[in-house]
Structure formats: structure tokens, C-alpha cells
N, C-alpha and C. Protein backbone atom coordinates (compact mmCIF):
# COMPACT_ATOMS: atom_id res chain seq x y z
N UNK A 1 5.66 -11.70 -18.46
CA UNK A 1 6.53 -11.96 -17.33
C UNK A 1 5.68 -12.39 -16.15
N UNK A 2 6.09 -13.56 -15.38
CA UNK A 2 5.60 -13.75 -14.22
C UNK A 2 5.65 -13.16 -13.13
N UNK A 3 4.95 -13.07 -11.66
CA UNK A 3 4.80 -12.31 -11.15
C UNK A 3 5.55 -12.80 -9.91
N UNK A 4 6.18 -11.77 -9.06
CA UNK A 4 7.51 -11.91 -8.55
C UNK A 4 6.99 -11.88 -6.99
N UNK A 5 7.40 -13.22 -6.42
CA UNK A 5 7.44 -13.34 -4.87
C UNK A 5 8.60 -13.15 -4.40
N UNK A 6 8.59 -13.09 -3.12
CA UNK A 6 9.70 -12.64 -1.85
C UNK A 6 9.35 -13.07 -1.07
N UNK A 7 10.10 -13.73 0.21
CA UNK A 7 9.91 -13.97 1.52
C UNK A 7 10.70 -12.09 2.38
N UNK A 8 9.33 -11.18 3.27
CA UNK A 8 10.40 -10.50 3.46
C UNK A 8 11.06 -10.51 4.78
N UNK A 9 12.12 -9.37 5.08
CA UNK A 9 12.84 -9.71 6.21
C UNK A 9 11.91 -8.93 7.13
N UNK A 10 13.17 -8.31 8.07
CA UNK A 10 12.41 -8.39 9.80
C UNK A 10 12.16 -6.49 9.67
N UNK A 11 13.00 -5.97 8.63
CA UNK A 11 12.60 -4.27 8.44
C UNK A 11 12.06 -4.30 7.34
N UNK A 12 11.36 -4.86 6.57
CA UNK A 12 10.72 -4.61 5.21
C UNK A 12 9.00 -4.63 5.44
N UNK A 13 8.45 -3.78 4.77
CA UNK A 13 7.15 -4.07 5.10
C UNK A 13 6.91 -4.42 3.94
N UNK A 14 5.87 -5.55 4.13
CA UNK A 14 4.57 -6.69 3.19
C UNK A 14 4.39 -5.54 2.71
N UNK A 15 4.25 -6.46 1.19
CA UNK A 15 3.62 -5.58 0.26
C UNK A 15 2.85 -6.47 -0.80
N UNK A 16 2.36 -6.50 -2.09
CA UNK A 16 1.63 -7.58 -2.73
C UNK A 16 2.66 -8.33 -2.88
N UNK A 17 2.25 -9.76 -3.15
CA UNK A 17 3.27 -10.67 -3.30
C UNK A 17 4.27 -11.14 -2.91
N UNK A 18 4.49 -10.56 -1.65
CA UNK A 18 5.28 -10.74 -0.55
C UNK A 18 4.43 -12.10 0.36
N UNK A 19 5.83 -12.79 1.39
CA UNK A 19 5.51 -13.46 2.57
C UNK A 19 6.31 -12.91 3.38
N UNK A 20 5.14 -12.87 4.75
CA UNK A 20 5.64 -12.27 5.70
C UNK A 20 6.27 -13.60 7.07
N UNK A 21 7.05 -13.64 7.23
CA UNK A 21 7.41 -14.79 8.67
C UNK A 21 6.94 -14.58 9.73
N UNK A 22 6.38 -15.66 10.63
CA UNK A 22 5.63 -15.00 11.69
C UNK A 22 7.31 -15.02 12.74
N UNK A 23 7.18 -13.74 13.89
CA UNK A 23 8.13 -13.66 14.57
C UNK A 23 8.24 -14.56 15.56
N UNK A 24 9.11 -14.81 16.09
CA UNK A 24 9.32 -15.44 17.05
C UNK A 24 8.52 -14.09 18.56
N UNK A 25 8.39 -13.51 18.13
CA UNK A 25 7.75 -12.17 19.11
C UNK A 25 6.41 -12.43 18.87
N UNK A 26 5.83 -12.76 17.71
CA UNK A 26 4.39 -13.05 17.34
C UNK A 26 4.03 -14.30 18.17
N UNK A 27 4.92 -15.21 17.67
CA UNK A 27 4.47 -16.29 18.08
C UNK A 27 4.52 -16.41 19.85
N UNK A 28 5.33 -15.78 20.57
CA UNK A 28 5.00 -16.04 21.86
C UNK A 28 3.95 -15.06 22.54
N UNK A 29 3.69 -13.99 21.88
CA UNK A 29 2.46 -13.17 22.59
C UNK A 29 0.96 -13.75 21.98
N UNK A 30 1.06 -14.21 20.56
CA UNK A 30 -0.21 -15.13 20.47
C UNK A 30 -0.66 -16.48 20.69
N UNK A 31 0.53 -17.52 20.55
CA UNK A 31 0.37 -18.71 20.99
C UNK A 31 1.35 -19.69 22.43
N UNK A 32 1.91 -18.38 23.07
CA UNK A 32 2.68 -18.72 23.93
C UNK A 32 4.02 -19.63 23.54
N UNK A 33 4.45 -19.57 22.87
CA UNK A 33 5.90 -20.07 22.52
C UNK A 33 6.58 -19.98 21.34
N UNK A 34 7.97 -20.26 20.82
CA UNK A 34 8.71 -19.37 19.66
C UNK A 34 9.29 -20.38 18.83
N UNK A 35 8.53 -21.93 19.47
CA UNK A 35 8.84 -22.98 18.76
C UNK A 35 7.62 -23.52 18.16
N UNK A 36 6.75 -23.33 17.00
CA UNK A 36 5.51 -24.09 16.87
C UNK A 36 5.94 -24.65 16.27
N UNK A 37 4.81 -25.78 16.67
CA UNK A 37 4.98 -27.43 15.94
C UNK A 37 3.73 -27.68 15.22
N UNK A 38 3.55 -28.85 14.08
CA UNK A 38 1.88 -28.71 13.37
C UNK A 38 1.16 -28.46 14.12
N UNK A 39 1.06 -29.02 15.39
CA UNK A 39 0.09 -28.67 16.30
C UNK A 39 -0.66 -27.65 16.77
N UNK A 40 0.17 -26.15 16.45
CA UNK A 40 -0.05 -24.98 16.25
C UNK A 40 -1.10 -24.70 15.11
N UNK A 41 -0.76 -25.27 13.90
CA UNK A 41 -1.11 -24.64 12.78
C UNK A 41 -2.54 -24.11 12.55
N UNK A 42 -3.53 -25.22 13.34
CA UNK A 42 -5.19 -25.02 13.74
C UNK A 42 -5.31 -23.62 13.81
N UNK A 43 -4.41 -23.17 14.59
CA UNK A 43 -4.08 -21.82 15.36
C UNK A 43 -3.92 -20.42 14.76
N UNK A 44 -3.56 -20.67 13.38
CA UNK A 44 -2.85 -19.53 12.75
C UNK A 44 -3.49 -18.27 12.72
N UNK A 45 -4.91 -18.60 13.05
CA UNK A 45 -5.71 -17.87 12.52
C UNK A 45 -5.31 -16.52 13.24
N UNK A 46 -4.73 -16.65 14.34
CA UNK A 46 -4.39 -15.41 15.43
C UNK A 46 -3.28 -14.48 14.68
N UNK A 47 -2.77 -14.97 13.80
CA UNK A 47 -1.47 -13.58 13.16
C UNK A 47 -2.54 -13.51 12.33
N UNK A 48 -1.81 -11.95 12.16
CA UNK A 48 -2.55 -10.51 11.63
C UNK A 48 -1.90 -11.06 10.10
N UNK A 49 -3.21 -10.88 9.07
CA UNK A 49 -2.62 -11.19 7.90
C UNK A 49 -3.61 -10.40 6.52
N UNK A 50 -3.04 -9.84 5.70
CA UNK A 50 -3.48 -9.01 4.46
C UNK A 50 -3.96 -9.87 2.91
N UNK A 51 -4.77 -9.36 2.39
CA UNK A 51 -5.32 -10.21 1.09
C UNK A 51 -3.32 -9.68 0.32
N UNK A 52 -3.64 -10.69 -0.66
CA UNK A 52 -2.29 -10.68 -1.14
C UNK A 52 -1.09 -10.85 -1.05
N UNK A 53 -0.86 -11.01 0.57
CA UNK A 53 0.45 -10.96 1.36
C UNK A 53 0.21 -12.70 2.32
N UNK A 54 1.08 -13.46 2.00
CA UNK A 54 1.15 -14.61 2.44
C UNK A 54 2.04 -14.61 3.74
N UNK A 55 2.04 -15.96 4.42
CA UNK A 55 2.40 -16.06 5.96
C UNK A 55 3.11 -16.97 5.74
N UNK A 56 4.15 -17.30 6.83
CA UNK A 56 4.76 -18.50 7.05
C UNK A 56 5.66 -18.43 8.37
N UNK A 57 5.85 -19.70 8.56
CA UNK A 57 6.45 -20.04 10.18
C UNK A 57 6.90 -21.06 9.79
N UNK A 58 8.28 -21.49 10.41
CA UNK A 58 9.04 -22.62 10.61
C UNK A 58 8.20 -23.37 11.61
N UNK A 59 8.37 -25.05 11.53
CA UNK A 59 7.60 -25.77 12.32
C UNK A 59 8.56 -26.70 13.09
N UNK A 60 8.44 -26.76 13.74
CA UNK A 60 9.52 -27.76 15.12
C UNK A 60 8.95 -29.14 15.35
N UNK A 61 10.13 -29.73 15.87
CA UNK A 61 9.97 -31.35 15.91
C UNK A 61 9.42 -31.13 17.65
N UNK A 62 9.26 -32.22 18.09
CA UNK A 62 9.23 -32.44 19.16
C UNK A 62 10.32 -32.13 20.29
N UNK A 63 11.41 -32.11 19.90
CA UNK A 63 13.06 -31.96 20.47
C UNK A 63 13.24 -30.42 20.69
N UNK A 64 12.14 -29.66 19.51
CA UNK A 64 12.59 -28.44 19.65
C UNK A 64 13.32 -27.88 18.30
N UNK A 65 13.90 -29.06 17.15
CA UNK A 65 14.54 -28.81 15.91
C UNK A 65 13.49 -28.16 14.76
N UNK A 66 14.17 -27.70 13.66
CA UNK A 66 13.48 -27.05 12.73
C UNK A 66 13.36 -28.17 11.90
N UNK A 67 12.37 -28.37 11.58
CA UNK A 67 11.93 -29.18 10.71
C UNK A 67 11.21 -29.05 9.20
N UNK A 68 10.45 -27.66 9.40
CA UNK A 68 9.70 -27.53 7.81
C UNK A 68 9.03 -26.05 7.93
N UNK A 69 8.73 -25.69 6.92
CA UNK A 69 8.48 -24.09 7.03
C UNK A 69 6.58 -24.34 6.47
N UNK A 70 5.89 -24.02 6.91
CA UNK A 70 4.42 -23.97 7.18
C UNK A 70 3.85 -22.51 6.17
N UNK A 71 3.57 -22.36 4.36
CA UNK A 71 3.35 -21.65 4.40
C UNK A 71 1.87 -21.13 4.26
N UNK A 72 0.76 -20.12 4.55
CA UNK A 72 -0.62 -19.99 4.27
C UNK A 72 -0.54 -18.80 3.82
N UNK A 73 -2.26 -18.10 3.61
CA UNK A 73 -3.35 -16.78 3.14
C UNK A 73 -3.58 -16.99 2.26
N UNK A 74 -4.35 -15.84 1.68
CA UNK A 74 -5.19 -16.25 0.77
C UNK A 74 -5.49 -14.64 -0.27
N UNK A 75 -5.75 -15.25 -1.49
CA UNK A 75 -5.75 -13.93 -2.82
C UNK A 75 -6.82 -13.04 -1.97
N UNK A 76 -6.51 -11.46 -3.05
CA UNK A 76 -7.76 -10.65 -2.65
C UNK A 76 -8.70 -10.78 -3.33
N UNK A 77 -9.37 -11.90 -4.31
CA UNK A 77 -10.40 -12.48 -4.69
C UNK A 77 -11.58 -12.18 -3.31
């Protein structure tokens, strides 16, 4: 059997194989705003992140629209 991912929600805590979303609370106390755009992404390095447990953030157009979900991390290799 293959091994089972999740995106989780806003009361669940990361666990292996989980992705965690960065908050819109994350994102304005580390990169000052709750809309990042690629332009951010250089950036990521600032959320707090676990071997095994992957990240992701929605990415914004210029207008401010949602455009694409950005996901990263990396194995506990």
C-alpha cells in the first residue's frame, strides 16, 4: 500500500506525511502580507518547517487573485 498524504487544516497538527498551509497569520508576521505572489517564494525559508511534513501557500496574481498553490520541504533523509 502506498503511503498516504493530507493537506492539514487550521486545528490539526502536522504529522508525517502531512502538508501544512502557511497562514495567512504566518504570512503577515513573516513576510508582511496575506497575499504572496512568486515573488515571495525566495522567501520561504522564514516558515517554521519539519523533516517529513511539507508546506504550501496559495500564490496571488498581481490584482490580488488566487492563482496557484506553491508547494515545498524536504524528506528526513
Amino acid at each position: 500500500m502506498g503511503a498516504f498524504f493530507r493537506v492539514v487544516g487550521p486545528d490539526d497538527i502536522p504529522d508525517y506525511n502531512t502538508v501544512e498551509p502557511v497562514t495567512a497569520e504566518e504570512a503577515r508576521e513573516l513576510l508582511g502580507t496575506d497575499k504572496l505572489t512568486r515573488a515571495h517564494v525566495k522567501d520561504f525559508d522564514v516558515f517554521p518547517r519539519s523533516r517529513w511534513i511539507g508546506r504550501c501557500a496559495v500564490l496571488h496574481d498581481d490584482e490580488g487573485n488566487p492563482r496557484e498553490i506553491h508547494f515545498w520541504g524536504h524528506s528526513g533523509d
